[in-house]
C-alpha atoms as a PDB file:
ATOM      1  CA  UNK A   1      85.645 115.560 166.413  1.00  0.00           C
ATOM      2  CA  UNK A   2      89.363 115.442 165.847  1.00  0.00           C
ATOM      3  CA  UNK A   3      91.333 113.399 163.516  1.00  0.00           C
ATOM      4  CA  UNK A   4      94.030 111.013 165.124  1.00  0.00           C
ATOM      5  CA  UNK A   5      97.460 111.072 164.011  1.00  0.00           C
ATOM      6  CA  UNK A   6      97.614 108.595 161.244  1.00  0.00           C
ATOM      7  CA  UNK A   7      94.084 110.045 159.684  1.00  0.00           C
ATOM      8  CA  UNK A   8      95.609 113.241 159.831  1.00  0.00           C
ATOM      9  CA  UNK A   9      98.340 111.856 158.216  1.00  0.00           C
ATOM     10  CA  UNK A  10      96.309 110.615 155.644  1.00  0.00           C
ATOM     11  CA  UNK A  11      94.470 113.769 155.247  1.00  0.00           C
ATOM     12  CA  UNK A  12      97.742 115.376 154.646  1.00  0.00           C
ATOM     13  CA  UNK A  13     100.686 114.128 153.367  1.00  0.00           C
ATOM     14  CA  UNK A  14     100.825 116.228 150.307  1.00  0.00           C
ATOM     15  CA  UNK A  15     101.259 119.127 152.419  1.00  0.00           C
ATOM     16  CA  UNK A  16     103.476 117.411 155.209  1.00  0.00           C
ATOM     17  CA  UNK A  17     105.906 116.256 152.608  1.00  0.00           C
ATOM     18  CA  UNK A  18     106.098 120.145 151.107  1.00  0.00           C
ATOM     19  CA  UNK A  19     106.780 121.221 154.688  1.00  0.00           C
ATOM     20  CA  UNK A  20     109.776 118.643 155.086  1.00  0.00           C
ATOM     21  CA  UNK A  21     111.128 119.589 151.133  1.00  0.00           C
ATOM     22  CA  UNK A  22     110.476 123.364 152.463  1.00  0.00           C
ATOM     23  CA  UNK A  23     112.958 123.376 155.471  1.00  0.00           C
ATOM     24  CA  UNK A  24     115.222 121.496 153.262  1.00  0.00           C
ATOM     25  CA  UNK A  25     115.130 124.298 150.624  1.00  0.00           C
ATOM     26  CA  UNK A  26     115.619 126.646 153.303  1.00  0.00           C
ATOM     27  CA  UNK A  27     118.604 125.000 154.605  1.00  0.00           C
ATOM     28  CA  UNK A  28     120.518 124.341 151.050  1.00  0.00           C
ATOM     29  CA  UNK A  29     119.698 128.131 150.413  1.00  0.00           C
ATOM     30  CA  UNK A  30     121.756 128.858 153.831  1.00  0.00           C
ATOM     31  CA  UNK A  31     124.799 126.336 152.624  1.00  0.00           C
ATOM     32  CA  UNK A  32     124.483 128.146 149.253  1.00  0.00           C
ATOM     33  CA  UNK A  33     123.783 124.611 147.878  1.00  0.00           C
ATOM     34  CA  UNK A  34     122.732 123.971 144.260  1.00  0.00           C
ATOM     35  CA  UNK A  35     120.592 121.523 145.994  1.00  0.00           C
ATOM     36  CA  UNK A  36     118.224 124.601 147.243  1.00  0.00           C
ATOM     37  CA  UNK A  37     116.885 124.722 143.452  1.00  0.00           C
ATOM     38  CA  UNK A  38     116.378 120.928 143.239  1.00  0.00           C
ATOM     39  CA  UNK A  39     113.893 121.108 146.478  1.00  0.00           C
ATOM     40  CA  UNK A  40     112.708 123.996 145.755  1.00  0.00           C
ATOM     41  CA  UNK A  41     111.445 122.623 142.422  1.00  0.00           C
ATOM     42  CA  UNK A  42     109.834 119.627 144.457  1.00  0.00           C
ATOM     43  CA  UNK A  43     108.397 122.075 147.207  1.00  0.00           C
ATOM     44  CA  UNK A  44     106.652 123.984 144.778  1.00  0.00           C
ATOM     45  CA  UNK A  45     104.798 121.044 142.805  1.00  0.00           C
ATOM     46  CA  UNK A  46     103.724 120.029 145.941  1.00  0.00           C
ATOM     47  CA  UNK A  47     102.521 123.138 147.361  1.00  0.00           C
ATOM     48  CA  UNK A  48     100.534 124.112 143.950  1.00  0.00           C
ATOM     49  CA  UNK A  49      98.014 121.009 145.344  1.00  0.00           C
ATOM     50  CA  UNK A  50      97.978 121.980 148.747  1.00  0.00           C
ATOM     51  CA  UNK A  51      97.574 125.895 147.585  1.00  0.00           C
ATOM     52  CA  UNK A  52      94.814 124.861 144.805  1.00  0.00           C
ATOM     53  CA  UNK A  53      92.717 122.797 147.531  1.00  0.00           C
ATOM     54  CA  UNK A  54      92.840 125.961 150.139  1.00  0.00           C
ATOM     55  CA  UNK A  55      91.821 127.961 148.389  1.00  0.00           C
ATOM     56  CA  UNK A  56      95.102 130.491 148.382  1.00  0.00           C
ATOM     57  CA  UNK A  57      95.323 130.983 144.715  1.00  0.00           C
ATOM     58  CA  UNK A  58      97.750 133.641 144.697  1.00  0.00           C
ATOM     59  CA  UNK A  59     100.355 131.537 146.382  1.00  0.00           C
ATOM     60  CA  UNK A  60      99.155 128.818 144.116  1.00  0.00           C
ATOM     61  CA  UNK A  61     100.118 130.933 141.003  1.00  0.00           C
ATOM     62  CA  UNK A  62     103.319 131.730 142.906  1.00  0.00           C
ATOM     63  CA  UNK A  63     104.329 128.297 143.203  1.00  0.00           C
ATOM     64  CA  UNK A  64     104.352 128.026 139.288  1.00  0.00           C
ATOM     65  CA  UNK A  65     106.800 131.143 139.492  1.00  0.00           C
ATOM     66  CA  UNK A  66     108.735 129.012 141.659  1.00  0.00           C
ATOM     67  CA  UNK A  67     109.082 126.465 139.661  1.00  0.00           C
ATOM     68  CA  UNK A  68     110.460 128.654 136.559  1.00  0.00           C
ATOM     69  CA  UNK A  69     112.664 130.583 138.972  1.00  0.00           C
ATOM     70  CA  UNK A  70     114.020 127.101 140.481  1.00  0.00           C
ATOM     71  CA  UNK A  71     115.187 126.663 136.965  1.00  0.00           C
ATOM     72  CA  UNK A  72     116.759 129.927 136.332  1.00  0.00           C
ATOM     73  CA  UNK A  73     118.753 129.999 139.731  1.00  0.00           C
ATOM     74  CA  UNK A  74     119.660 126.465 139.305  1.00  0.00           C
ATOM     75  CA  UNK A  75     121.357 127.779 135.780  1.00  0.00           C
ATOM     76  CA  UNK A  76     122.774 130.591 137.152  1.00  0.00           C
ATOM     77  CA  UNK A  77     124.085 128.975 140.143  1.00  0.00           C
ATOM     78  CA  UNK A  78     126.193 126.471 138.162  1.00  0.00           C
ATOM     79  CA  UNK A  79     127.255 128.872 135.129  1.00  0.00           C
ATOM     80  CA  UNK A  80     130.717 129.825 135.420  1.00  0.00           C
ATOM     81  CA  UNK A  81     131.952 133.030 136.437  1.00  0.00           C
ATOM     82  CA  UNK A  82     134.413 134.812 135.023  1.00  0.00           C
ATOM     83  CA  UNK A  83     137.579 134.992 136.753  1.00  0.00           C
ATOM     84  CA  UNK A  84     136.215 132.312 139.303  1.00  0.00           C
ATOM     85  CA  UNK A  85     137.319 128.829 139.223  1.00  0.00           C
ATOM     86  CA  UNK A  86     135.428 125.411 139.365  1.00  0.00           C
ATOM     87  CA  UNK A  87     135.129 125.138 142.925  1.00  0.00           C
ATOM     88  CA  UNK A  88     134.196 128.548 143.479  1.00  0.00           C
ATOM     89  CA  UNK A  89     130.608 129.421 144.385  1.00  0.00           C
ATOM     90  CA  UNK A  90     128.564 132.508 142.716  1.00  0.00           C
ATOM     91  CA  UNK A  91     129.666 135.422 145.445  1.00  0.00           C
ATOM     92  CA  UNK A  92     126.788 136.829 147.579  1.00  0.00           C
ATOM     93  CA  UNK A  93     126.493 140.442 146.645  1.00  0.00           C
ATOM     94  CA  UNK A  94     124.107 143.742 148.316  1.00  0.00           C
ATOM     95  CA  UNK A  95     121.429 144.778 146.027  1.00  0.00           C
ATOM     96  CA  UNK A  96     122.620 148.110 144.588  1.00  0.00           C
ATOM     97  CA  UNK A  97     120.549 151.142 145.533  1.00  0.00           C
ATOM     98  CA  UNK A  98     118.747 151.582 141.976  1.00  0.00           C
ATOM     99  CA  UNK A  99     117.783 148.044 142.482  1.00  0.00           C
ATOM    100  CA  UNK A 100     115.891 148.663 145.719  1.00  0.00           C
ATOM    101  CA  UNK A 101     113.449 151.673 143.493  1.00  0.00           C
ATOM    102  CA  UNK A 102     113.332 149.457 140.825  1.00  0.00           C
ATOM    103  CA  UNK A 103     112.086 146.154 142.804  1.00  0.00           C
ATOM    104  CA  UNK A 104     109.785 148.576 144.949  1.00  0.00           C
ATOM    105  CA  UNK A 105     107.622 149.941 142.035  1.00  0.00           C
ATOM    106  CA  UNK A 106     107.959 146.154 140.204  1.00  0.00           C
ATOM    107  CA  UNK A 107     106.768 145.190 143.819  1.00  0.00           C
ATOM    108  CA  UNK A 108     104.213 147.096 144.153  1.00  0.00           C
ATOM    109  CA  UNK A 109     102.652 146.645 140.329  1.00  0.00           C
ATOM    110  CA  UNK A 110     102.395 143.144 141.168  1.00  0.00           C
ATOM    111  CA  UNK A 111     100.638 143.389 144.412  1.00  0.00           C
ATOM    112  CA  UNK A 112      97.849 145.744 142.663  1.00  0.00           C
ATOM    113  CA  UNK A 113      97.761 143.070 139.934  1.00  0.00           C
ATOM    114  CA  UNK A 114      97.354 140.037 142.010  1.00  0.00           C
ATOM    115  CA  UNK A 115      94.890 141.956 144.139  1.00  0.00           C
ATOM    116  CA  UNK A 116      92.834 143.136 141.420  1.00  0.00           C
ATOM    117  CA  UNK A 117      92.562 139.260 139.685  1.00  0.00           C
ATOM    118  CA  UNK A 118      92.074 137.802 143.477  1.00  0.00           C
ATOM    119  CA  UNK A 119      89.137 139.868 144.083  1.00  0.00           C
ATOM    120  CA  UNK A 120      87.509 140.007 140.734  1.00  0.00           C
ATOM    121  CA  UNK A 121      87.643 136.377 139.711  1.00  0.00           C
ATOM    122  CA  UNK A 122      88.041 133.985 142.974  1.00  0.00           C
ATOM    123  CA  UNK A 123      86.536 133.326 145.840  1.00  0.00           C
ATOM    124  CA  UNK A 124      89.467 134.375 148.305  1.00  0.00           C
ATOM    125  CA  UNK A 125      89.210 135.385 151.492  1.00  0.00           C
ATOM    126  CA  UNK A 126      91.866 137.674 152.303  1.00  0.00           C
ATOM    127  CA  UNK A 127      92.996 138.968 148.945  1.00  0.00           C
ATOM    128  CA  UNK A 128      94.964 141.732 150.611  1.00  0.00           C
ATOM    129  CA  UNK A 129      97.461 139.638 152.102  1.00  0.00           C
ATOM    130  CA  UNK A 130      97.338 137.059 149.987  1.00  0.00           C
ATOM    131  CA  UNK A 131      98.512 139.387 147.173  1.00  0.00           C
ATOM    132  CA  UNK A 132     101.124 141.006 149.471  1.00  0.00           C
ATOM    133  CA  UNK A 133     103.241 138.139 150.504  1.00  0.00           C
ATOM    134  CA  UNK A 134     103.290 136.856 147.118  1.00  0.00           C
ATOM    135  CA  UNK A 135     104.291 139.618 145.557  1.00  0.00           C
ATOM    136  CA  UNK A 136     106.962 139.820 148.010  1.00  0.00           C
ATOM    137  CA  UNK A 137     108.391 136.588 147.465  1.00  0.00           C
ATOM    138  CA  UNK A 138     108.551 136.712 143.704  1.00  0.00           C
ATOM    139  CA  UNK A 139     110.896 139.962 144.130  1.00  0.00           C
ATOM    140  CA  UNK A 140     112.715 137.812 147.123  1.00  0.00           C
ATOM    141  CA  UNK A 141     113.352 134.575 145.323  1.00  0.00           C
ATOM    142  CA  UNK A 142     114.322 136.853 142.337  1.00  0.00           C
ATOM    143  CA  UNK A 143     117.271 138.206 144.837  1.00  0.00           C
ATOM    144  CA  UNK A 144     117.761 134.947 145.770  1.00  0.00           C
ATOM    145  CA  UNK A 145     119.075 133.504 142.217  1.00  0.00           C
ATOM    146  CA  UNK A 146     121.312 136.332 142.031  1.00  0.00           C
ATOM    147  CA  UNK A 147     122.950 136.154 145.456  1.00  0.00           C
ATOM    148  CA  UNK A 148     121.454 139.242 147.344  1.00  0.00           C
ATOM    149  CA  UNK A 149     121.641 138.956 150.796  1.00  0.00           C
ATOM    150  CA  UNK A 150     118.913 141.308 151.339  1.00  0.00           C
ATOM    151  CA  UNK A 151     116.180 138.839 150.245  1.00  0.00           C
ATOM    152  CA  UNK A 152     116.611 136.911 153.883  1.00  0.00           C
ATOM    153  CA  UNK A 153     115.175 140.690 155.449  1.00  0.00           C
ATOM    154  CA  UNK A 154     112.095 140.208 153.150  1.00  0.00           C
ATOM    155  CA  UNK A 155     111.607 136.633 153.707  1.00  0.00           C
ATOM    156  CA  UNK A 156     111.303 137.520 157.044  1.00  0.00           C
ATOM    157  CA  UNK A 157     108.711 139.776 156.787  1.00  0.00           C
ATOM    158  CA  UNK A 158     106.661 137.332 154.401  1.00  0.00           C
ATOM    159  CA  UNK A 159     107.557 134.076 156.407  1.00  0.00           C
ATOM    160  CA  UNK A 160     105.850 135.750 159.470  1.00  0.00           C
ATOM    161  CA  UNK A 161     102.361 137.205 157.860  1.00  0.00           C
ATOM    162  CA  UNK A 162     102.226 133.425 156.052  1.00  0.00           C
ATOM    163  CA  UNK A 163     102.169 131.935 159.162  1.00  0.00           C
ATOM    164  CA  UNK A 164      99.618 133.854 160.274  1.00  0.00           C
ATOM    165  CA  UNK A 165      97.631 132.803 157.177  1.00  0.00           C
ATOM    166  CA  UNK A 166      98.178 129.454 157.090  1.00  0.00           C
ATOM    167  CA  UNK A 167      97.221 129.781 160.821  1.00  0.00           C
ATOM    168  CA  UNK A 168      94.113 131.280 159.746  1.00  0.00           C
ATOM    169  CA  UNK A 169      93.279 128.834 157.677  1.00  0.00           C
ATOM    170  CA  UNK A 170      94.095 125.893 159.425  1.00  0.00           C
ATOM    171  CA  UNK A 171      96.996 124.356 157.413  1.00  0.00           C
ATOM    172  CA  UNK A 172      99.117 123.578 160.623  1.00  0.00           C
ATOM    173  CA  UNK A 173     101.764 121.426 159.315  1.00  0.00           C
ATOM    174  CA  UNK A 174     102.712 124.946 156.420  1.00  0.00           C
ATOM    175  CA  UNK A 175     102.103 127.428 159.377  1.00  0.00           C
ATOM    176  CA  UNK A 176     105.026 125.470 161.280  1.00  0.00           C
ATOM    177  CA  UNK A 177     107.017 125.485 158.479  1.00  0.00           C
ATOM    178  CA  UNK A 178     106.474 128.970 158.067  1.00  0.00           C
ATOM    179  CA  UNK A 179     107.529 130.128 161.901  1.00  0.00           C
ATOM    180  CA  UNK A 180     110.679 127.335 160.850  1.00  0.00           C
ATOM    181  CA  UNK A 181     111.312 129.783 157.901  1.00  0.00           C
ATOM    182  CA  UNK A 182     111.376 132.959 159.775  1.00  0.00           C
ATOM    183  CA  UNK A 183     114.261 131.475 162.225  1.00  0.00           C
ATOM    184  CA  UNK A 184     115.973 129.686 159.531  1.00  0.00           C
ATOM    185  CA  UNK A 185     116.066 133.072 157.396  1.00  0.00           C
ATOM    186  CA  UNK A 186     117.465 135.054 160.067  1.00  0.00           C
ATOM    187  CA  UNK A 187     120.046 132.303 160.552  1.00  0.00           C
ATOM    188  CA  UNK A 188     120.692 132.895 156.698  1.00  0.00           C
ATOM    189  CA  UNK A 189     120.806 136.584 156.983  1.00  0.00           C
ATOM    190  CA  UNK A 190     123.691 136.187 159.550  1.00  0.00           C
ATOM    191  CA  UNK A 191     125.569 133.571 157.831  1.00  0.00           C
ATOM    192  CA  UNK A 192     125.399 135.237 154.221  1.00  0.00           C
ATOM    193  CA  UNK A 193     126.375 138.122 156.246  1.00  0.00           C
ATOM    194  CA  UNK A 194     129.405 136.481 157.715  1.00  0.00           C
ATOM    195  CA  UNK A 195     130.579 135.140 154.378  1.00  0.00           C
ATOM    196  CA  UNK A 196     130.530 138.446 152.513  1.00  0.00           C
ATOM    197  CA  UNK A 197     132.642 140.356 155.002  1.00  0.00           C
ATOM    198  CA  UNK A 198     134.979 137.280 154.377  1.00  0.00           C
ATOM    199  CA  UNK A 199     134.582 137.585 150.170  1.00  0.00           C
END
């Protein structure tokens, strides 16, 4: 029997009002707005119900990360540069080569971690790729804070197997917002992109 609109409302406006805070995020993050920290902050508290109640604990956990990496970006993001004046954003920057070994193994450490604690103490279903796109995004919201424009390529990657998930698992309203993330990111890539040839 399906729910009509305002039950399903009802049902889930916790994780509605994540997805709306979510594109938001995405779209400061484009304008290089302090703003994205601020929503993602709000995203994330949101999301750690919605994650808790789906059983995805991995991206549950994550969400916590998010919320102490909302904080650090937000600092960084407004700390002065030198040699930059007041109404000068941080500049975007490409991830140095040394950075891409480094983040790989610190990648991959993680996702053999989260694997390991998904499958020996919960109940989750697909530990696999549960533990893969969150270890993913904790290296990409990492490049994120400091400007990289290579974290848009791996939010791509993790936007699309999320939706999938959330597919899966029949959050609808996060598996939009995840497909809404994949086109927003590219849109970011190209923009970021477009500024840094200018910098």
């Amino acid at each position: 029997m399906s729910l009509n609109l305002s039950e399903w409302l009802s049902a889930n406006y916790i994780e509605l009002a994540g997805a709306i805070l979510g594109i938001a995020y995405i779209y400061f993050s484009i304008r290089q707005h302090i703003l994205t920290w601020i929503t993602g902050l709000l995203t994330s508290l949101l999301y750690i119900v919605v994650f808790y109640q789906a059983k995805f604990y991995a991206d549950m956990g994550l969400q916590f990360y998010y919320v102490a990496i909302s904080i650090y970006g937000w600092y960084l993001w407004k700390k002065k540069k030198p040699g930059l004046t007041d109404n000068t954003t941080m500049p975007i920057i490409r991830a140095r080569r040394n950075f891409f070994l480094i983040s790989a193994m610190a990648t991959w450490v993680i996702f053999l971690l989260i694997r390991f604690i998904l499958e020996r103490y919960t109940d989750s279903m697909i530990p696999n790729m549960d533990a893969a796109t969150t270890a993913l995004s904790i290296t990409a919201t990492y490049m994120l804070a400091r400007k990289m424009i290579e974290h848009w390529i791996i939010w791509v990657v993790v936007d699309v197997g999320s939706a999938g998930l959330y597919i899966y698992k029949g959050l609808w309203a996060t598996s939009i917002l995840f497909l809404v993330y994949t086109i927003m990111a590219v849109i970011g890539y190209k923009q970021w992109k477009n500024e840094l040839l200018r910098q």
